[in-house]
N, C-alpha and C. Protein backbone atom coordinates (compact mmCIF):
# COMPACT_ATOMS: atom_id res chain seq x y z
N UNK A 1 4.02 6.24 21.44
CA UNK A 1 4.52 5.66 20.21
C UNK A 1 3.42 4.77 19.63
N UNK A 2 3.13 4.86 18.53
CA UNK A 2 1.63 4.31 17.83
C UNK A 2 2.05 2.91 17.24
N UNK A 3 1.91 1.66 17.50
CA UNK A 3 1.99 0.39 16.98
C UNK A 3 2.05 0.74 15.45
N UNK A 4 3.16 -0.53 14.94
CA UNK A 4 3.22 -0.71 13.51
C UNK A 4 2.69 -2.16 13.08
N UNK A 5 2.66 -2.29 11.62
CA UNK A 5 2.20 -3.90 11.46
C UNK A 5 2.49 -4.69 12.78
N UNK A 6 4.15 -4.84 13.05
CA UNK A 6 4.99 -5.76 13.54
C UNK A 6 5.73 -5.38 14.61
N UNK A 7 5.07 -4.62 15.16
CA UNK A 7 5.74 -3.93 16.39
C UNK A 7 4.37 -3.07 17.20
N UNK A 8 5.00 -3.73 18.43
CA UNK A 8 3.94 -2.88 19.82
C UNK A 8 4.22 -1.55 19.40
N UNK A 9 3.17 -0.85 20.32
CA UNK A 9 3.71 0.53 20.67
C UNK A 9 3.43 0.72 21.71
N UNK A 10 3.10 1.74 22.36
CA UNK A 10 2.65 2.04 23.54
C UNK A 10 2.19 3.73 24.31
N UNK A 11 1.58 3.98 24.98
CA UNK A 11 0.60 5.06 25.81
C UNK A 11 1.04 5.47 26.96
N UNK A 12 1.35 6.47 27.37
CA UNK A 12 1.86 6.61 28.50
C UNK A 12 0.48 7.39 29.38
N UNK A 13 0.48 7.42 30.59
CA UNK A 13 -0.23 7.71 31.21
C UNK A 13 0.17 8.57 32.66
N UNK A 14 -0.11 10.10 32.67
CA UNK A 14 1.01 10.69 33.63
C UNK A 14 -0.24 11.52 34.62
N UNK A 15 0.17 11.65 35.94
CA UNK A 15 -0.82 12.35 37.03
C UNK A 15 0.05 12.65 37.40
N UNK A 16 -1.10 13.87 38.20
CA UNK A 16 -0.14 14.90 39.47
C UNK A 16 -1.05 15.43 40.13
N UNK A 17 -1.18 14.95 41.51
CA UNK A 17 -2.43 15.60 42.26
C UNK A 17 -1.33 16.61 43.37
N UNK A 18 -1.81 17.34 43.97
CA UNK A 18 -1.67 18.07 45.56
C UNK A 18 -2.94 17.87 46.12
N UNK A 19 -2.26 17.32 47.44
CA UNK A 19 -3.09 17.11 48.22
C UNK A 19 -2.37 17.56 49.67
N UNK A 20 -2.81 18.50 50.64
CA UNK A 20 -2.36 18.85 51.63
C UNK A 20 -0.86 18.99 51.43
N UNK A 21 -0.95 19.97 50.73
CA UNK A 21 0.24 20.79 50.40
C UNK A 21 1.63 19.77 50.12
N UNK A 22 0.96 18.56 49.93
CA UNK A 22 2.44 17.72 49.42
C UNK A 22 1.64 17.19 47.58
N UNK A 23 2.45 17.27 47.00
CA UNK A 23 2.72 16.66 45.47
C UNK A 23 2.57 15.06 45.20
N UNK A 24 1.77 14.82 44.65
CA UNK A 24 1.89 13.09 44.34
C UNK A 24 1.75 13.11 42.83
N UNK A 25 2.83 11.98 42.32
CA UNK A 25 2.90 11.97 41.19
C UNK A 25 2.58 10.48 40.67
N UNK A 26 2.59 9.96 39.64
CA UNK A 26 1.96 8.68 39.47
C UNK A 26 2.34 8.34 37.77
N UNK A 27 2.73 7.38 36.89
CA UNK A 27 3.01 6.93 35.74
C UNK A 27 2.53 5.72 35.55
N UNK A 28 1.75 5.53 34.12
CA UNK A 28 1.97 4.04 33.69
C UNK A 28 1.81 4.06 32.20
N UNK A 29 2.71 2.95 32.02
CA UNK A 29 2.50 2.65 30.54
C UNK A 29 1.82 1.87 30.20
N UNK A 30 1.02 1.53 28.70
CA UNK A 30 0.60 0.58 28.60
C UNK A 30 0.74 0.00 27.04
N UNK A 31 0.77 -1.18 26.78
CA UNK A 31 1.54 -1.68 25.33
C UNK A 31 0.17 -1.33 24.92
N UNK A 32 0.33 -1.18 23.45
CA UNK A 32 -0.74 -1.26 22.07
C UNK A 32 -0.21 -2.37 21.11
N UNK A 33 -1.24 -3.28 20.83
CA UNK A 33 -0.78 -4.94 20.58
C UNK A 33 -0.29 -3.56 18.62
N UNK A 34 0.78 -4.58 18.25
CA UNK A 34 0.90 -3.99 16.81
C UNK A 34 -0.50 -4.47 15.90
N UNK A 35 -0.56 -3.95 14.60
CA UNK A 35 -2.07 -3.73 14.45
C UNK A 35 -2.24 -4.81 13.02
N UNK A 36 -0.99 -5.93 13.06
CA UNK A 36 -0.62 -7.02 11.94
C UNK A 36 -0.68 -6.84 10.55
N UNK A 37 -0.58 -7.40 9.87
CA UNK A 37 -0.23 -6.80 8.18
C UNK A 37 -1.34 -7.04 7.20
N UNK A 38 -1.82 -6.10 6.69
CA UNK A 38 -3.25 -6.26 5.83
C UNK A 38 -2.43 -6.94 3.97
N UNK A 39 -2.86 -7.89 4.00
CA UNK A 39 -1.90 -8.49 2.71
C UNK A 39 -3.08 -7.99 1.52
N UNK A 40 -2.71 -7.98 0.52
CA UNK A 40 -3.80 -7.59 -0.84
C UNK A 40 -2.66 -7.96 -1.79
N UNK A 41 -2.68 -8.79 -2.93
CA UNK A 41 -1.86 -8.97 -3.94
C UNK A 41 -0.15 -9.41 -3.55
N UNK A 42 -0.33 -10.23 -2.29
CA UNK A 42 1.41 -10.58 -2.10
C UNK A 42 1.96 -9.54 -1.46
N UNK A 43 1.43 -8.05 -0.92
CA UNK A 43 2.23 -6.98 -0.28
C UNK A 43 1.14 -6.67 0.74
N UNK A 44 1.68 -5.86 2.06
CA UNK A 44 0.91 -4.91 2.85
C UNK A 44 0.72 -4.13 2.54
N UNK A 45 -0.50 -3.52 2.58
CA UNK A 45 -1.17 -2.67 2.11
C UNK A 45 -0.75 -1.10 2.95
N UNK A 46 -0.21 -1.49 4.01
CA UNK A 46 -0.11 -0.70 5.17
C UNK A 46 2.17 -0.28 4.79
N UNK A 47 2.58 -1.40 5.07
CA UNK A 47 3.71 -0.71 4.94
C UNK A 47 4.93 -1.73 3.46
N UNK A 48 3.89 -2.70 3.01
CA UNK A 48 4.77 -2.56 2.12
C UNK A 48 5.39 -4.38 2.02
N UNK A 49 5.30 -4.90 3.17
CA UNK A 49 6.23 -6.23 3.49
C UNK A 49 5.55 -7.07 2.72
N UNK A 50 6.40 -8.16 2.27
CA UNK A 50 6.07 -9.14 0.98
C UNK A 50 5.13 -10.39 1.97
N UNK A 51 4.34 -10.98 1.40
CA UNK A 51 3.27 -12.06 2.38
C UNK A 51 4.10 -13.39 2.22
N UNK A 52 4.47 -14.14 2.58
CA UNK A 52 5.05 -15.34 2.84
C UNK A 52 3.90 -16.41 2.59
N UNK A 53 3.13 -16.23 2.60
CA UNK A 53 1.81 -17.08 1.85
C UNK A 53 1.48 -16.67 0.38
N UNK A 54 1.76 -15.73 -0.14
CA UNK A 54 1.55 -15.19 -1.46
C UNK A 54 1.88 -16.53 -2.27
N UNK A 55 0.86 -17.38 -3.17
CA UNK A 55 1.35 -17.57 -4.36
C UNK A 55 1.01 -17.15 -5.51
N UNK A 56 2.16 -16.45 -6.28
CA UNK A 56 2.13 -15.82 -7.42
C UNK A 56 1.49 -16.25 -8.81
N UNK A 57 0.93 -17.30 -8.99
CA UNK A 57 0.92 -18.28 -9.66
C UNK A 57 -0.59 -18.24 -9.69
N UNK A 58 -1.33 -17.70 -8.85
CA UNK A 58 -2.70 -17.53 -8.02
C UNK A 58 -3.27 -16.30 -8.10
N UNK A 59 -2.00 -15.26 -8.52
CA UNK A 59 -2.74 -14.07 -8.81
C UNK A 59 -4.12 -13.50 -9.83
N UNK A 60 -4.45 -12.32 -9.94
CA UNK A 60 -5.16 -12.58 -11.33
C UNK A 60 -4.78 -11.85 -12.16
N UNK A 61 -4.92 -11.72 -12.98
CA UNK A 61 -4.62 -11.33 -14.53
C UNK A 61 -5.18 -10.19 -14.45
N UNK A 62 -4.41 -8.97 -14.74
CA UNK A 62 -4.44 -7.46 -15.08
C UNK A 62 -6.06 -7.44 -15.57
N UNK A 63 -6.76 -6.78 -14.68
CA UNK A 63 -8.45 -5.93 -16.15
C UNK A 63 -9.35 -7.29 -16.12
N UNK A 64 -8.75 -8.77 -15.79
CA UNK A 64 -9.67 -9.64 -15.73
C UNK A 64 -10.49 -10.22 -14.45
N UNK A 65 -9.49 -10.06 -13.21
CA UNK A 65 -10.13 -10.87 -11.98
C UNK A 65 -9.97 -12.13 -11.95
N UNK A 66 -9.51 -13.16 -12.79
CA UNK A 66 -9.02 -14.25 -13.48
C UNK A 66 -7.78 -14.84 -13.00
N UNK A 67 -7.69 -15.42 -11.97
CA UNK A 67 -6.57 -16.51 -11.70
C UNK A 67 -5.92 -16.68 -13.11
N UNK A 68 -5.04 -17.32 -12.81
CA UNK A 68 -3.64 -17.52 -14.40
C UNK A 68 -4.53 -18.76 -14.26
N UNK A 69 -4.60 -19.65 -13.38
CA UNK A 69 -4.95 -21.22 -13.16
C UNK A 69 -6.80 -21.43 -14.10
N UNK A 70 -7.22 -20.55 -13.30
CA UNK A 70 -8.30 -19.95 -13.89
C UNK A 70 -8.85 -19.86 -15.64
N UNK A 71 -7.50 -19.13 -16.27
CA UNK A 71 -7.28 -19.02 -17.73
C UNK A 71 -7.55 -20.01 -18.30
N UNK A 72 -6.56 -20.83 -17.92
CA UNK A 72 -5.91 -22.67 -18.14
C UNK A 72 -7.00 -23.32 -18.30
N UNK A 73 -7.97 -23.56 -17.34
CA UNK A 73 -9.50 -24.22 -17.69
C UNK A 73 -10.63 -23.43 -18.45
N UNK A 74 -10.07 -22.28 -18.69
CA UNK A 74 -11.36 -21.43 -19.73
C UNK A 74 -11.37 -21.96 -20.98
N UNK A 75 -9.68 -22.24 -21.14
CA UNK A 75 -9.43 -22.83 -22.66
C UNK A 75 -9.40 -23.96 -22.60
N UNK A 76 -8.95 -24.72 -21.68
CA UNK A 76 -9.04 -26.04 -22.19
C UNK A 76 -10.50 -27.30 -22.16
N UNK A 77 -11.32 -26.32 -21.04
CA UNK A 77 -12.65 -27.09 -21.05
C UNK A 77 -13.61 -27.29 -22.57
N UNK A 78 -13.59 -25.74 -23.10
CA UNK A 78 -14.49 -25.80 -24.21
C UNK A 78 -13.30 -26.65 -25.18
N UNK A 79 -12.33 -26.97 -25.47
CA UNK A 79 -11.36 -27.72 -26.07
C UNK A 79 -11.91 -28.99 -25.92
N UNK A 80 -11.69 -29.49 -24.79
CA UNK A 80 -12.10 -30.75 -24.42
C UNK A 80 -13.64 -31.06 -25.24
N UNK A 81 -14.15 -30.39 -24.89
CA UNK A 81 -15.72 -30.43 -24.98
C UNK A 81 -15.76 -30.50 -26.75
N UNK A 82 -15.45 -30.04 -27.49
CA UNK A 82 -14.79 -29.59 -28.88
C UNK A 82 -14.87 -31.36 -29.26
N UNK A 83 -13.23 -31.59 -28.65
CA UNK A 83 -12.79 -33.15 -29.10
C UNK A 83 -13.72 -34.21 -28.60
N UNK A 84 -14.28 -33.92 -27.57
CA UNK A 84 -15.36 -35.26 -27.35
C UNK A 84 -16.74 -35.09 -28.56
N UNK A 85 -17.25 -33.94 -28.58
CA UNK A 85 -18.42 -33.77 -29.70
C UNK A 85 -17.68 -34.49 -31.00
N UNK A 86 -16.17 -34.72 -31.54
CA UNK A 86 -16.02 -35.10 -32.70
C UNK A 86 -16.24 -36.42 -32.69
N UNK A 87 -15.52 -36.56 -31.47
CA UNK A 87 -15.12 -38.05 -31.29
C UNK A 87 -16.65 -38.85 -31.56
N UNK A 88 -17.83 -38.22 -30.45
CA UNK A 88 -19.05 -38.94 -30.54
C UNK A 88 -19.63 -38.50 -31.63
N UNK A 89 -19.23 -38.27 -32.77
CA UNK A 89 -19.85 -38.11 -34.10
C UNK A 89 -18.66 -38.91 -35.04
N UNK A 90 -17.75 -39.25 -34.82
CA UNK A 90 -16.76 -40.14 -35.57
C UNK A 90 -17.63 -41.42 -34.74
N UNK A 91 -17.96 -41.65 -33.88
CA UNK A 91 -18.10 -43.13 -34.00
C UNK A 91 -19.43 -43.33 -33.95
N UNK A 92 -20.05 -42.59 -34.27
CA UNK A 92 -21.36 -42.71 -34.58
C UNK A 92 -21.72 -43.41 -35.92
N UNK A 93 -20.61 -42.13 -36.95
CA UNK A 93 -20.66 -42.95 -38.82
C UNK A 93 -20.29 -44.51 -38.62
N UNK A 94 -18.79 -44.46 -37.64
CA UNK A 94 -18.63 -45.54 -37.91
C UNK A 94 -19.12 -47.12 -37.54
């Protein structure tokens, strides 16, 4: 049985010798650690389960690569920057 994100699996392992005309037989199993959840965008990539660390808020913006948070300071820096250049030319006249 082949490990999932969130679940072992495991290997079985089977012999059978003859040796002087008697049969020996022999078994073992062995666990396969599960293979944990590859997160990309808030989901597993692998089967699907939502990330419990995901914040949505953090994502980026469709075609840009751009955090939303990201956006927020694109516009408001050159803004800022805008109102201080007036400001230090208003009190310059005055």
């Amino acid at each position: 049985m082949a490990p999932t994100c969130d679940k072992d699996g495991s290997v079985g392992f089977y012999a059978t010798a003859t040796f002087g005309g008697k049969e020996y037989k022999d078994q073992h199993l062995d666990v396969v650690p599960a293979t944990g959840h590859n997160f990309q965008g808030g989901r597993c990539t692998v089967c699907g389960a939502a990330d419990p660390s995901y914040n949505s808020s953090n994502r980026p913006n469709p075609g840009t690569g751009v955090s939303a948070r990201g956006i927020s300071l694109a516009v408001l820096l050159p803004v800022a920057a805008a109102v201080a250049a007036v400001c230090g030319a208003i009190k310059k006249r005055g």
